[in-house]
PDB file of N, CA and C in Angstrom:
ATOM      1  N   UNK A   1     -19.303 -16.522 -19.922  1.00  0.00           N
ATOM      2  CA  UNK A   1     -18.973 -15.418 -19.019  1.00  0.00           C
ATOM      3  C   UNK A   1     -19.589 -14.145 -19.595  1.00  0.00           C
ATOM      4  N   UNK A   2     -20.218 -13.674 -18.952  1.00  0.00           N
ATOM      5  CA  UNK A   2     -21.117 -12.189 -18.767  1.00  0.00           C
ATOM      6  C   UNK A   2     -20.018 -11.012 -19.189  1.00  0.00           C
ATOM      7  N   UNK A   3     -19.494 -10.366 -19.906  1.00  0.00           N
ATOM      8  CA  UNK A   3     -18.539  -9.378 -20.386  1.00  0.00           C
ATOM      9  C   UNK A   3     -19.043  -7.896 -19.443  1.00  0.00           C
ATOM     10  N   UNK A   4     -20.346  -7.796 -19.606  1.00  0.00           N
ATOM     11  CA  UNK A   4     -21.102  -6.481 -19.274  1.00  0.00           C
ATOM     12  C   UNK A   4     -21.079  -6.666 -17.682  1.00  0.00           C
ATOM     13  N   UNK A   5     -20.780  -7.806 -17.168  1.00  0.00           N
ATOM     14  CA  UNK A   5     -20.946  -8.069 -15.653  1.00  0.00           C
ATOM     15  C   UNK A   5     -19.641  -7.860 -15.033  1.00  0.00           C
ATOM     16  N   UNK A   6     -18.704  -8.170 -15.886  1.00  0.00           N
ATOM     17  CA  UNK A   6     -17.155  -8.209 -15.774  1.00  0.00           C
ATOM     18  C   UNK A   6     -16.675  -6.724 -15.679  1.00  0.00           C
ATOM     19  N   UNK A   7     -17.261  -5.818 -16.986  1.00  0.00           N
ATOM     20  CA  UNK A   7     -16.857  -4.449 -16.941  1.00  0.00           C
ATOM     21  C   UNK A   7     -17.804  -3.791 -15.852  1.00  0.00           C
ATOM     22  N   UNK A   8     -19.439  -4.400 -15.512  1.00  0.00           N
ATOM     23  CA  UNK A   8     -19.668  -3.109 -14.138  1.00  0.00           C
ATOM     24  C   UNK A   8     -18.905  -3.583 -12.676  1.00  0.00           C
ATOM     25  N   UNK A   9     -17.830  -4.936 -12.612  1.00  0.00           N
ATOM     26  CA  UNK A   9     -17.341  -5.049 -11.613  1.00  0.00           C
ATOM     27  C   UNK A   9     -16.267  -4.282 -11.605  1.00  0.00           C
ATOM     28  N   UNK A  10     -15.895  -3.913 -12.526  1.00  0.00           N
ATOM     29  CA  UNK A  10     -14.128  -3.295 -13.240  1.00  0.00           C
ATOM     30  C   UNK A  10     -14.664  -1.383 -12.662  1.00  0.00           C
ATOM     31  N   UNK A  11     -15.759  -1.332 -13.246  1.00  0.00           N
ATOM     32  CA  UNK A  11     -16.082   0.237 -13.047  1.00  0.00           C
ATOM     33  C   UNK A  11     -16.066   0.108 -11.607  1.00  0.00           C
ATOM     34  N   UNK A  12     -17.000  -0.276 -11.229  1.00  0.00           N
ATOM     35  CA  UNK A  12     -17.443   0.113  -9.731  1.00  0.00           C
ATOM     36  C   UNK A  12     -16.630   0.039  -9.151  1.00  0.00           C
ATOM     37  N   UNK A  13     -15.648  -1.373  -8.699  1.00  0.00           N
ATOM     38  CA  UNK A  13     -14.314  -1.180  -8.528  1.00  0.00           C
ATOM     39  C   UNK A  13     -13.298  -0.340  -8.007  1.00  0.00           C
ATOM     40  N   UNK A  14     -13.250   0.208  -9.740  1.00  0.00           N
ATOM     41  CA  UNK A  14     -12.317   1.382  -9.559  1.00  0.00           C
ATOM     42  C   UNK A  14     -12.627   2.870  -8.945  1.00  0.00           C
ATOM     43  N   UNK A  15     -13.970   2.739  -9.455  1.00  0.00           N
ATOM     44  CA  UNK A  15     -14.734   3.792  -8.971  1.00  0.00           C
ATOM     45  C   UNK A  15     -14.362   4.173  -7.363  1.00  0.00           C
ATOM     46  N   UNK A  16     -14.758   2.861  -6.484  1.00  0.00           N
ATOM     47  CA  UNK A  16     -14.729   3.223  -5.534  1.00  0.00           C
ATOM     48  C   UNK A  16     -13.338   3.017  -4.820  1.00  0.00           C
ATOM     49  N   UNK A  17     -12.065   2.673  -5.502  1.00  0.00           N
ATOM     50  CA  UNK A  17     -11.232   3.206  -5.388  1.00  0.00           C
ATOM     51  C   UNK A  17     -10.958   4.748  -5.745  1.00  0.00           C
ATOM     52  N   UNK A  18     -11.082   5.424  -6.372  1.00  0.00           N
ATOM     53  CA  UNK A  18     -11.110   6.511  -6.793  1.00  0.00           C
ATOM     54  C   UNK A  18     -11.706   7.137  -5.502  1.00  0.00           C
ATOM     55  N   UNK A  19     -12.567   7.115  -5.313  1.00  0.00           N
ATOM     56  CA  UNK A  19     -13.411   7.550  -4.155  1.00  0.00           C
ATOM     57  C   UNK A  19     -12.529   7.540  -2.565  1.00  0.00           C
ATOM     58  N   UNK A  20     -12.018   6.404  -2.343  1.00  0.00           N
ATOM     59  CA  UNK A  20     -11.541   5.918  -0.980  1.00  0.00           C
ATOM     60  C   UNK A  20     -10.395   7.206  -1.009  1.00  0.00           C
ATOM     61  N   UNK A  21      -9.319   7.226  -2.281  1.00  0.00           N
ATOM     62  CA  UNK A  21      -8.286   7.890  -2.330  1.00  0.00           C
ATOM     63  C   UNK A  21      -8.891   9.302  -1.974  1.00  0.00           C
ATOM     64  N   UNK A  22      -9.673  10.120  -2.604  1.00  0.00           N
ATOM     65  CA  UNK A  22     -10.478  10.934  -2.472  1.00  0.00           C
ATOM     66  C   UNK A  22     -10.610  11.576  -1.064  1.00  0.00           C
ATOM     67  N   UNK A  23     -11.357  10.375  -0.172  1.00  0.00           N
ATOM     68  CA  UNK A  23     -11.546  10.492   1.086  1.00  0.00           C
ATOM     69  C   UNK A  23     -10.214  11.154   1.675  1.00  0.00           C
ATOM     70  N   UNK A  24      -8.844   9.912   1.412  1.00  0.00           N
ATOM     71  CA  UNK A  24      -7.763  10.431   2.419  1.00  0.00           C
ATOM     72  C   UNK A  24      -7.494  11.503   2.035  1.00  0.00           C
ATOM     73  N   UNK A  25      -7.598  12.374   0.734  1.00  0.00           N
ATOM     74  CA  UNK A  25      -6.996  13.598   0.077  1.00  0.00           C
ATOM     75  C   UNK A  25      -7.968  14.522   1.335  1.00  0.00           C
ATOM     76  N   UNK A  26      -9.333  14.306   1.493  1.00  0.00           N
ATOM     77  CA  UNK A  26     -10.142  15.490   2.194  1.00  0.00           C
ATOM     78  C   UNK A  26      -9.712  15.468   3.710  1.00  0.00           C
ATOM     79  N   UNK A  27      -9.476  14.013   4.150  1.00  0.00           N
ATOM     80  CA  UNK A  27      -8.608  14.194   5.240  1.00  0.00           C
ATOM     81  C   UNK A  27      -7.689  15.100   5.705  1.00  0.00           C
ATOM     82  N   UNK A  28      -6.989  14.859   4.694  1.00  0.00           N
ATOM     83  CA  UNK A  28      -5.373  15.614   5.067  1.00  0.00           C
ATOM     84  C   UNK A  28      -6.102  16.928   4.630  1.00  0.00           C
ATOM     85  N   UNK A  29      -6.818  17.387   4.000  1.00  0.00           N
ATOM     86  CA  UNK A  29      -7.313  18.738   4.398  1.00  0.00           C
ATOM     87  C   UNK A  29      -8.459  19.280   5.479  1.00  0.00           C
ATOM     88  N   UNK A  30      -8.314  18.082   6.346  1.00  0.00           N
ATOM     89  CA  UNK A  30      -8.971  18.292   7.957  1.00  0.00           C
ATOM     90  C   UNK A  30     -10.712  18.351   6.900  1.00  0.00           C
ATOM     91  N   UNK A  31     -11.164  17.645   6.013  1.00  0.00           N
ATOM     92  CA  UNK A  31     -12.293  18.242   5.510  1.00  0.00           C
ATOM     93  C   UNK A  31     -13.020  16.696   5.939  1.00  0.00           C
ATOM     94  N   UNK A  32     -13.443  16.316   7.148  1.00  0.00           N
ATOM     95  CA  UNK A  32     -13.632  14.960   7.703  1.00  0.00           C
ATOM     96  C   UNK A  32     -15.454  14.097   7.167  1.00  0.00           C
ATOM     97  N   UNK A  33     -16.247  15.836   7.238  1.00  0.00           N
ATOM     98  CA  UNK A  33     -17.151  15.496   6.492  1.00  0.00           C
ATOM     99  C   UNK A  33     -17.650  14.735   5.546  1.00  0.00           C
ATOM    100  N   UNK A  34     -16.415  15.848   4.336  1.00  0.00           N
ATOM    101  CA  UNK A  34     -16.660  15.112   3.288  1.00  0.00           C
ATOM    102  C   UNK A  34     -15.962  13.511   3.022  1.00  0.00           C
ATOM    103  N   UNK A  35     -14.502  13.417   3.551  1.00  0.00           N
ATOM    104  CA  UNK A  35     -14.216  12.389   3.685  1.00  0.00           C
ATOM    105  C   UNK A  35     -14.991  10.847   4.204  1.00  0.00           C
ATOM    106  N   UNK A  36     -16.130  11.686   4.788  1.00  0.00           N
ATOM    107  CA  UNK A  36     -16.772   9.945   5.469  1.00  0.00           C
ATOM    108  C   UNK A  36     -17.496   9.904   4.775  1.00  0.00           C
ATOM    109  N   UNK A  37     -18.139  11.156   3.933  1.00  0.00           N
ATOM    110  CA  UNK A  37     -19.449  11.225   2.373  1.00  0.00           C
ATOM    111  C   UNK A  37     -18.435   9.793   1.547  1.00  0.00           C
ATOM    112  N   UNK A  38     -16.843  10.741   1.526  1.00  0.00           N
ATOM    113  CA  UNK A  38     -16.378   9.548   0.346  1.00  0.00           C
ATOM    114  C   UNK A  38     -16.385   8.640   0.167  1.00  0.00           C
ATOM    115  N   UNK A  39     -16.328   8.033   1.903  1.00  0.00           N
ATOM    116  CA  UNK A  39     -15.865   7.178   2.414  1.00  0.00           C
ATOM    117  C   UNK A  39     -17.216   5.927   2.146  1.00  0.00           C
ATOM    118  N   UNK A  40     -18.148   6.547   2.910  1.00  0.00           N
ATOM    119  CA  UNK A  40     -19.685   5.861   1.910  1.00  0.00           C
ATOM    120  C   UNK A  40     -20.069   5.334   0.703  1.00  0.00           C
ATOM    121  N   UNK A  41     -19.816   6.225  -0.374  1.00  0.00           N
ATOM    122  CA  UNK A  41     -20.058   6.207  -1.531  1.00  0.00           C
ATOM    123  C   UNK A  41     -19.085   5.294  -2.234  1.00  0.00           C
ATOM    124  N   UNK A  42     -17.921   4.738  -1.653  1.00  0.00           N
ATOM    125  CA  UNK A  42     -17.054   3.924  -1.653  1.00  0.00           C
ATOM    126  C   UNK A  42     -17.739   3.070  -1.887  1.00  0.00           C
ATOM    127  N   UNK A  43     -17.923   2.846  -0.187  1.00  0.00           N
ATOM    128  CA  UNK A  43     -18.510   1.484   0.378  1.00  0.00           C
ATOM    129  C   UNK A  43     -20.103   1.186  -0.761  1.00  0.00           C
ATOM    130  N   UNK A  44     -20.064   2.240  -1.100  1.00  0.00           N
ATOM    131  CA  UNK A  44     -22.017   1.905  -2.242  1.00  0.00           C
ATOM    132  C   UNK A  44     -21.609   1.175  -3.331  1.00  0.00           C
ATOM    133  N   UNK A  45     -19.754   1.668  -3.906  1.00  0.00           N
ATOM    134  CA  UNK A  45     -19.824   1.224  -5.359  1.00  0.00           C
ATOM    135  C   UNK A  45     -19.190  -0.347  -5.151  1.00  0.00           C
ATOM    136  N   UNK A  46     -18.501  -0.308  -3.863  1.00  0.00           N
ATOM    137  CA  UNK A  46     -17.840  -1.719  -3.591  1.00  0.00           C
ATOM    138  C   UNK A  46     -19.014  -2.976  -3.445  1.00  0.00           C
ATOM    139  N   UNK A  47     -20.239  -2.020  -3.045  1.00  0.00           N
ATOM    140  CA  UNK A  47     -21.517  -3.432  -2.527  1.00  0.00           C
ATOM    141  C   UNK A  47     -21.888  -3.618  -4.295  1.00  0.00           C
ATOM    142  N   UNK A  48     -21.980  -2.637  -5.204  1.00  0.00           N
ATOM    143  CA  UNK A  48     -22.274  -3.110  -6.675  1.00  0.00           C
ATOM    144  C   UNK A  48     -21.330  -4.358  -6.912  1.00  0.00           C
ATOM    145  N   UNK A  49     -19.812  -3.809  -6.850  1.00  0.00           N
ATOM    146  CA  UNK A  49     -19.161  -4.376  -7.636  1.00  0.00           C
ATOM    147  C   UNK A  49     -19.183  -5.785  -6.918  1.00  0.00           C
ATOM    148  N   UNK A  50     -19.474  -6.005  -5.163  1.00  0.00           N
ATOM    149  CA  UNK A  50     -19.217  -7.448  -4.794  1.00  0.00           C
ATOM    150  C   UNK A  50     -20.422  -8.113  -5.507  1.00  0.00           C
ATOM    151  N   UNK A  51     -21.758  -7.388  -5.683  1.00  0.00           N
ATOM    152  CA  UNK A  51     -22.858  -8.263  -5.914  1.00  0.00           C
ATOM    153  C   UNK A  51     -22.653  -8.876  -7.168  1.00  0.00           C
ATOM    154  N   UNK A  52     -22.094  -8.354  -8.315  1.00  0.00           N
ATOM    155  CA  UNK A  52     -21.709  -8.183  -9.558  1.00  0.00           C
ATOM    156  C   UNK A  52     -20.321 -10.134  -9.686  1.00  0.00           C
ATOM    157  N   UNK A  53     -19.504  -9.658  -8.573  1.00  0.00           N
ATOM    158  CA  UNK A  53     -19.218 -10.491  -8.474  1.00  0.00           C
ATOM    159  C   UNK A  53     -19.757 -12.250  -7.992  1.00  0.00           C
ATOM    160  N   UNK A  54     -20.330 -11.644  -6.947  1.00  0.00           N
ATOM    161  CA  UNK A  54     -21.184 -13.102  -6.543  1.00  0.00           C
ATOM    162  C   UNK A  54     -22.232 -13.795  -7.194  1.00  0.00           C
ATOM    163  N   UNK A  55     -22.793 -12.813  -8.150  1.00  0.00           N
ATOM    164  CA  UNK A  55     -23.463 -13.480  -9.450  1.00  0.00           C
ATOM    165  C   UNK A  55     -22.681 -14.109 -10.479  1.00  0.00           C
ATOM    166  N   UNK A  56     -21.535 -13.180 -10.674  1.00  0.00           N
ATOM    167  CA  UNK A  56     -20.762 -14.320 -11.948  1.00  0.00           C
ATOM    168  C   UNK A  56     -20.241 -15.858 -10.999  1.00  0.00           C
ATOM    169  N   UNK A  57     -20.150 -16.093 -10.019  1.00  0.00           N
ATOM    170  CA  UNK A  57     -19.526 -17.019  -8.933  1.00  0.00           C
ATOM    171  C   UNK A  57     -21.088 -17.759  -8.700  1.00  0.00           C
ATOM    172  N   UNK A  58     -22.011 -17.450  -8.459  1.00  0.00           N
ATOM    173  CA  UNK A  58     -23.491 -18.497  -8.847  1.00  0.00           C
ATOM    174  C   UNK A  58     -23.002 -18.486  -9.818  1.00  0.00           C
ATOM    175  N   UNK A  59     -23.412 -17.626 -11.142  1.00  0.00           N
ATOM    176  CA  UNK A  59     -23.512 -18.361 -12.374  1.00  0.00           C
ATOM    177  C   UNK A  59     -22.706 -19.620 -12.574  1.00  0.00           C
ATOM    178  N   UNK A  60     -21.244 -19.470 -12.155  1.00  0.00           N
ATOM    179  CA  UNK A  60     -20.503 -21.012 -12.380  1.00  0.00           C
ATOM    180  C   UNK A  60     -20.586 -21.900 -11.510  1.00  0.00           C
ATOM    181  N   UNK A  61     -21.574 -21.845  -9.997  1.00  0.00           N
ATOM    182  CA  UNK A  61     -21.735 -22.574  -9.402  1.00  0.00           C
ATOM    183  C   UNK A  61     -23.194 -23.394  -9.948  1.00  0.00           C
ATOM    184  N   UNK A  62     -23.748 -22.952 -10.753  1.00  0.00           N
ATOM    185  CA  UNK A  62     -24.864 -23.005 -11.899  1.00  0.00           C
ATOM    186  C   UNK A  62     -24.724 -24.061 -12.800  1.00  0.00           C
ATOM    187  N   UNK A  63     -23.143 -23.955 -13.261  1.00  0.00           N
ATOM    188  CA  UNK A  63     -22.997 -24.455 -14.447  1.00  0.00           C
ATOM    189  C   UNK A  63     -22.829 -23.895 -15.695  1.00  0.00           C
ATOM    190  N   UNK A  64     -23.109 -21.874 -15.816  1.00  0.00           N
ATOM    191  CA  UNK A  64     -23.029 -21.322 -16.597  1.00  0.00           C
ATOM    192  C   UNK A  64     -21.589 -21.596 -17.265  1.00  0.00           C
ATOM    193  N   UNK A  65     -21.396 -21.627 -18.336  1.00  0.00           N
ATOM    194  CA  UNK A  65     -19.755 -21.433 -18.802  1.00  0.00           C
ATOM    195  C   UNK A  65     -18.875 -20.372 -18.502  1.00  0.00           C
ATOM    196  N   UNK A  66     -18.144 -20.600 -17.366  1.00  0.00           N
ATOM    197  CA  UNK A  66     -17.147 -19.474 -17.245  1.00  0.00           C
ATOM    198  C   UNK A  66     -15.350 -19.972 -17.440  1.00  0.00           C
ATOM    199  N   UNK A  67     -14.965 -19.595 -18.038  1.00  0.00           N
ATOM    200  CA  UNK A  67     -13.953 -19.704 -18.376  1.00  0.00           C
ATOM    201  C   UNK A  67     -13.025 -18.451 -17.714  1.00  0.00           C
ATOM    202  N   UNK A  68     -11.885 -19.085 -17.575  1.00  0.00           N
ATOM    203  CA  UNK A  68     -10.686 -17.668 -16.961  1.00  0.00           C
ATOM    204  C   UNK A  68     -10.160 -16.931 -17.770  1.00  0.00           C
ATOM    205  N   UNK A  69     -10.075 -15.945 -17.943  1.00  0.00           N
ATOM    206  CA  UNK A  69      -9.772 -14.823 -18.733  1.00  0.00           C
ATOM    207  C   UNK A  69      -9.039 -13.777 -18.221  1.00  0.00           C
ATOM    208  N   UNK A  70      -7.970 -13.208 -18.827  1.00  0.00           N
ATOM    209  CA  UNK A  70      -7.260 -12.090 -18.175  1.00  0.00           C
ATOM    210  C   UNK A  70      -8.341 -11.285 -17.830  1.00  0.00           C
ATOM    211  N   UNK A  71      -9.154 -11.107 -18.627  1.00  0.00           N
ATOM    212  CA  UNK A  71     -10.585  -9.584 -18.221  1.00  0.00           C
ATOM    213  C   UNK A  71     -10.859 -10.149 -16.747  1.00  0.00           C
ATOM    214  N   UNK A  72     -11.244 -11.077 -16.312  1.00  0.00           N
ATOM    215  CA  UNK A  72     -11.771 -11.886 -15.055  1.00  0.00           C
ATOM    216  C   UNK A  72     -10.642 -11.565 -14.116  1.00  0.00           C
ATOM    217  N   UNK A  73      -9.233 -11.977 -14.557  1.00  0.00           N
ATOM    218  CA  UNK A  73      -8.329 -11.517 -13.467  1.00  0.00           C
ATOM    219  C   UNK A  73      -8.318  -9.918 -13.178  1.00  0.00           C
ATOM    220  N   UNK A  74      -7.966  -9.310 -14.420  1.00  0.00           N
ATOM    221  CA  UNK A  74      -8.094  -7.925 -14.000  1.00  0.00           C
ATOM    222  C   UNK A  74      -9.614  -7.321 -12.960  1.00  0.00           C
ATOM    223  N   UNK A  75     -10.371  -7.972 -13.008  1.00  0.00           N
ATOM    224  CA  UNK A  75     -11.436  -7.603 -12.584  1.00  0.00           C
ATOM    225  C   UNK A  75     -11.055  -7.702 -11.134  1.00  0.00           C
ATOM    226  N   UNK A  76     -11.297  -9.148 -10.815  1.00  0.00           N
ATOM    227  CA  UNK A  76     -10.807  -9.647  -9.541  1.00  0.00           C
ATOM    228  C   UNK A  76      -9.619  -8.877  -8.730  1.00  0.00           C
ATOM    229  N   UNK A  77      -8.816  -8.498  -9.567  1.00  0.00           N
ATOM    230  CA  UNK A  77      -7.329  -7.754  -9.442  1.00  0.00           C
ATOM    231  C   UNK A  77      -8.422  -6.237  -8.815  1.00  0.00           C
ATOM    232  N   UNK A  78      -9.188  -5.507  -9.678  1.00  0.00           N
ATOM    233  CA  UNK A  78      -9.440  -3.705  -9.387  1.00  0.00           C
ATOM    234  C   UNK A  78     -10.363  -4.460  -8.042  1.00  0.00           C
ATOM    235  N   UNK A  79     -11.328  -5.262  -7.966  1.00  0.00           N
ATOM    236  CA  UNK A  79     -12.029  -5.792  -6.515  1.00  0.00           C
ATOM    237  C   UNK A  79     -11.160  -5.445  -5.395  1.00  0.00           C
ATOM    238  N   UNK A  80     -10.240  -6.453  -5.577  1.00  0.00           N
ATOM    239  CA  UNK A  80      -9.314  -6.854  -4.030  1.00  0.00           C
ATOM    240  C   UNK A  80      -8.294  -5.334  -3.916  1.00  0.00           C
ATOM    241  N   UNK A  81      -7.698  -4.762  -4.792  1.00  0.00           N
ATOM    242  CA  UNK A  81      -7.363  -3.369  -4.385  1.00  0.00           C
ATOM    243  C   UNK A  81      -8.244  -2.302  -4.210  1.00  0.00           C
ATOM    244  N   UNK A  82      -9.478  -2.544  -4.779  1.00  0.00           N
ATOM    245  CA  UNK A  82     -10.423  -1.354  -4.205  1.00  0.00           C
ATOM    246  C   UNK A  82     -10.947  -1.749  -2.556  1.00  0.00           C
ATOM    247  N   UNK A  83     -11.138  -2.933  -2.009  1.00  0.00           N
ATOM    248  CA  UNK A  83     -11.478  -3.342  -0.775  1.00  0.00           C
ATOM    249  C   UNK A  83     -10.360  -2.778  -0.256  1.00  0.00           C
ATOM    250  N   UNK A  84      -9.249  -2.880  -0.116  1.00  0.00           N
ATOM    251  CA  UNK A  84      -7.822  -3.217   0.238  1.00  0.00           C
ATOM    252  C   UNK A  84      -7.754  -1.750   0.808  1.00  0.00           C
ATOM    253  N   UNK A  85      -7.391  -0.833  -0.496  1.00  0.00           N
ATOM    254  CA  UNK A  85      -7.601   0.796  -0.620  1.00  0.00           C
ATOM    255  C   UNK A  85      -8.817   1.627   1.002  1.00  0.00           C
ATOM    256  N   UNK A  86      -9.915   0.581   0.486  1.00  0.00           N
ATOM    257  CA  UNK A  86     -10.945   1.621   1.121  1.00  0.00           C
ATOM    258  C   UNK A  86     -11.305   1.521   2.873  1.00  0.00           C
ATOM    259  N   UNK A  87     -10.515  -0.005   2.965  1.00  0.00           N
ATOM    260  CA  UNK A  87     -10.278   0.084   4.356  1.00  0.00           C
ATOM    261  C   UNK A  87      -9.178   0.711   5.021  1.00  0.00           C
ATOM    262  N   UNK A  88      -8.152   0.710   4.302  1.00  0.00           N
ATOM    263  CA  UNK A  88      -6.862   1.540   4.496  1.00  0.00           C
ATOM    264  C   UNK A  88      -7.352   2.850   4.469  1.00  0.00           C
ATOM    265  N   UNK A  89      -8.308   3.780   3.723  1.00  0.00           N
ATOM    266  CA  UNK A  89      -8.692   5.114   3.509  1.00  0.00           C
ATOM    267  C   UNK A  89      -9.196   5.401   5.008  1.00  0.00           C
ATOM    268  N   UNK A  90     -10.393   4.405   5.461  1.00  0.00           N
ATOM    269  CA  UNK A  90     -11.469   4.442   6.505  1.00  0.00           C
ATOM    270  C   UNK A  90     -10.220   4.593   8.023  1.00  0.00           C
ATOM    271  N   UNK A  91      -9.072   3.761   7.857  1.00  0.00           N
ATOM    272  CA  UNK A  91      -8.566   3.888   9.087  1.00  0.00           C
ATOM    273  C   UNK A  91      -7.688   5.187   8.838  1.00  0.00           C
ATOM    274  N   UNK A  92      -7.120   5.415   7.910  1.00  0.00           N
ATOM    275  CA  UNK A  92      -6.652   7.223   8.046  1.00  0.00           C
ATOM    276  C   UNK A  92      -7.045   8.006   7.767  1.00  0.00           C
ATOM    277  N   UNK A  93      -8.204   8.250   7.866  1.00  0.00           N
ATOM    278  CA  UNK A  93      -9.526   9.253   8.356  1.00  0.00           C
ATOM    279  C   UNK A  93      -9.585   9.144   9.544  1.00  0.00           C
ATOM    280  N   UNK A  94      -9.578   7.775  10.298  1.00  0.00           N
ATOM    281  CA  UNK A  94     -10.181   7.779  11.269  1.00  0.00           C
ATOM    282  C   UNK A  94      -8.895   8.209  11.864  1.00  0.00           C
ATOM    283  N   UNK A  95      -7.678   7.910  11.864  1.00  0.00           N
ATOM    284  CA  UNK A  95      -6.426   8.372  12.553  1.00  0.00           C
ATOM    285  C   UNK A  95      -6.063  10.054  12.674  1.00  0.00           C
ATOM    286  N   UNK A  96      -6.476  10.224  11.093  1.00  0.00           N
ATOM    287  CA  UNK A  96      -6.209  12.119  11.067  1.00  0.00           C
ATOM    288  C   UNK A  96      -7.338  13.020  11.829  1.00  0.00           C
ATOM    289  N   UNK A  97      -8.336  11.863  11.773  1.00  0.00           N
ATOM    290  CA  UNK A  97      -9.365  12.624  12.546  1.00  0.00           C
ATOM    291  C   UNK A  97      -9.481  12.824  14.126  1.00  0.00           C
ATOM    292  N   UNK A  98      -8.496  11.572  14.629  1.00  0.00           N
ATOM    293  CA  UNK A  98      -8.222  11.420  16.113  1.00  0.00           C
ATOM    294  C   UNK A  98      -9.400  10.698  16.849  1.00  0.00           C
ATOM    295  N   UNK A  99     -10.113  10.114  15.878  1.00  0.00           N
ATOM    296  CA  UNK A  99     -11.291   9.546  16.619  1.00  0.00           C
ATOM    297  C   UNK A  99     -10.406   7.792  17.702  1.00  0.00           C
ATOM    298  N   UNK A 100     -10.854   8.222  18.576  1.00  0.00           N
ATOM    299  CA  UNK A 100     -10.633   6.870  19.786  1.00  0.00           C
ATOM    300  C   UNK A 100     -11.829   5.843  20.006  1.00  0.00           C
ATOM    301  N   UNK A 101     -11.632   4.849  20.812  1.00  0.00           N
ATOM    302  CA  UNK A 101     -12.505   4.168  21.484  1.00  0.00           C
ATOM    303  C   UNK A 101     -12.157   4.461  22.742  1.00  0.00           C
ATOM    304  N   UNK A 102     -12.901   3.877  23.811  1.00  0.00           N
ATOM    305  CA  UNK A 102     -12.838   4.186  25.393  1.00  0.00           C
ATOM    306  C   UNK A 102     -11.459   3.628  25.632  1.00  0.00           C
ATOM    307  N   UNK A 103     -10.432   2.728  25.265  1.00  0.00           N
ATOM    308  CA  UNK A 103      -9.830   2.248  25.566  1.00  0.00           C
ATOM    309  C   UNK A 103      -8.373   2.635  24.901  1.00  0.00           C
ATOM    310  N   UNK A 104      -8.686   3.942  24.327  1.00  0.00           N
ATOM    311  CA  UNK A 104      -7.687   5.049  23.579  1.00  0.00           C
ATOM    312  C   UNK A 104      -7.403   4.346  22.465  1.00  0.00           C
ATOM    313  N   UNK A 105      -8.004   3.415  22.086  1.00  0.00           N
ATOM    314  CA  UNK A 105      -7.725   2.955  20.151  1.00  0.00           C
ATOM    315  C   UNK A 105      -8.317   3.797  19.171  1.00  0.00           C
ATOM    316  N   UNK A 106      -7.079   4.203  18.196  1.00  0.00           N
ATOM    317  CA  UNK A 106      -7.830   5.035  17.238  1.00  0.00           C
ATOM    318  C   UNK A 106      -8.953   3.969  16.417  1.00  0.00           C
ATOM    319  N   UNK A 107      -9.880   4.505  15.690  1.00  0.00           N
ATOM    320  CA  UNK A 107     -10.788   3.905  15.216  1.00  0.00           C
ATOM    321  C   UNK A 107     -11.278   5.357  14.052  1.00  0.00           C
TER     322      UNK A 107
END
């Protein structure tokens, strides 16, 4: 198991948790702009951290030695709450912002 692959999934991760939260903070200050900037830059560190992931997942579909490790869970663990986080961010932006579809769904 790749250690250096494990910690840029852990950064990015969190990172773009950090970011998502970010977003709803500019929200609630009607600052919608920057919130969808956040909201992006999210989504940039989440595409690192999935790719990051789907290489260590070849590697053991490979045959590389991967073994389970708390570091691996925690990793997996900051992944699925940074996804989790940044779609939850994206829909209350989109709610504080009042954006609809034709069919009056916020979006």
């Amino acid at each position: 198991m790749n250690e250096e692959q494990i910690f840029t999934l852990i950064l990015n991760a969190g990172d773009a948790r950090t970011l998502a939260l970010k977003a709803i903070r500019a929200a609630r200050r009607e600052d919608f702009k920057e919130a969808a900037k956040l909201i992006k830059e999210s989504g940039q560190k989440l595409s690192i951290a999935h790719k990051t992931q789907m290489n260590l997942i070849q590697n053991e579909i490979n045959g590389v030695d991967s073994h389970i490790s708390l570091l691996v869970i925690h990793a997996q663990d900051h992944l699925m709450n940074a996804i989790t986080i940044k779609e939850l961010a994206q829909e209350i932006v989109w709610m504080k912002e009042g954006i609809t579809d034709e069919d009056g769904n916020v979006h």
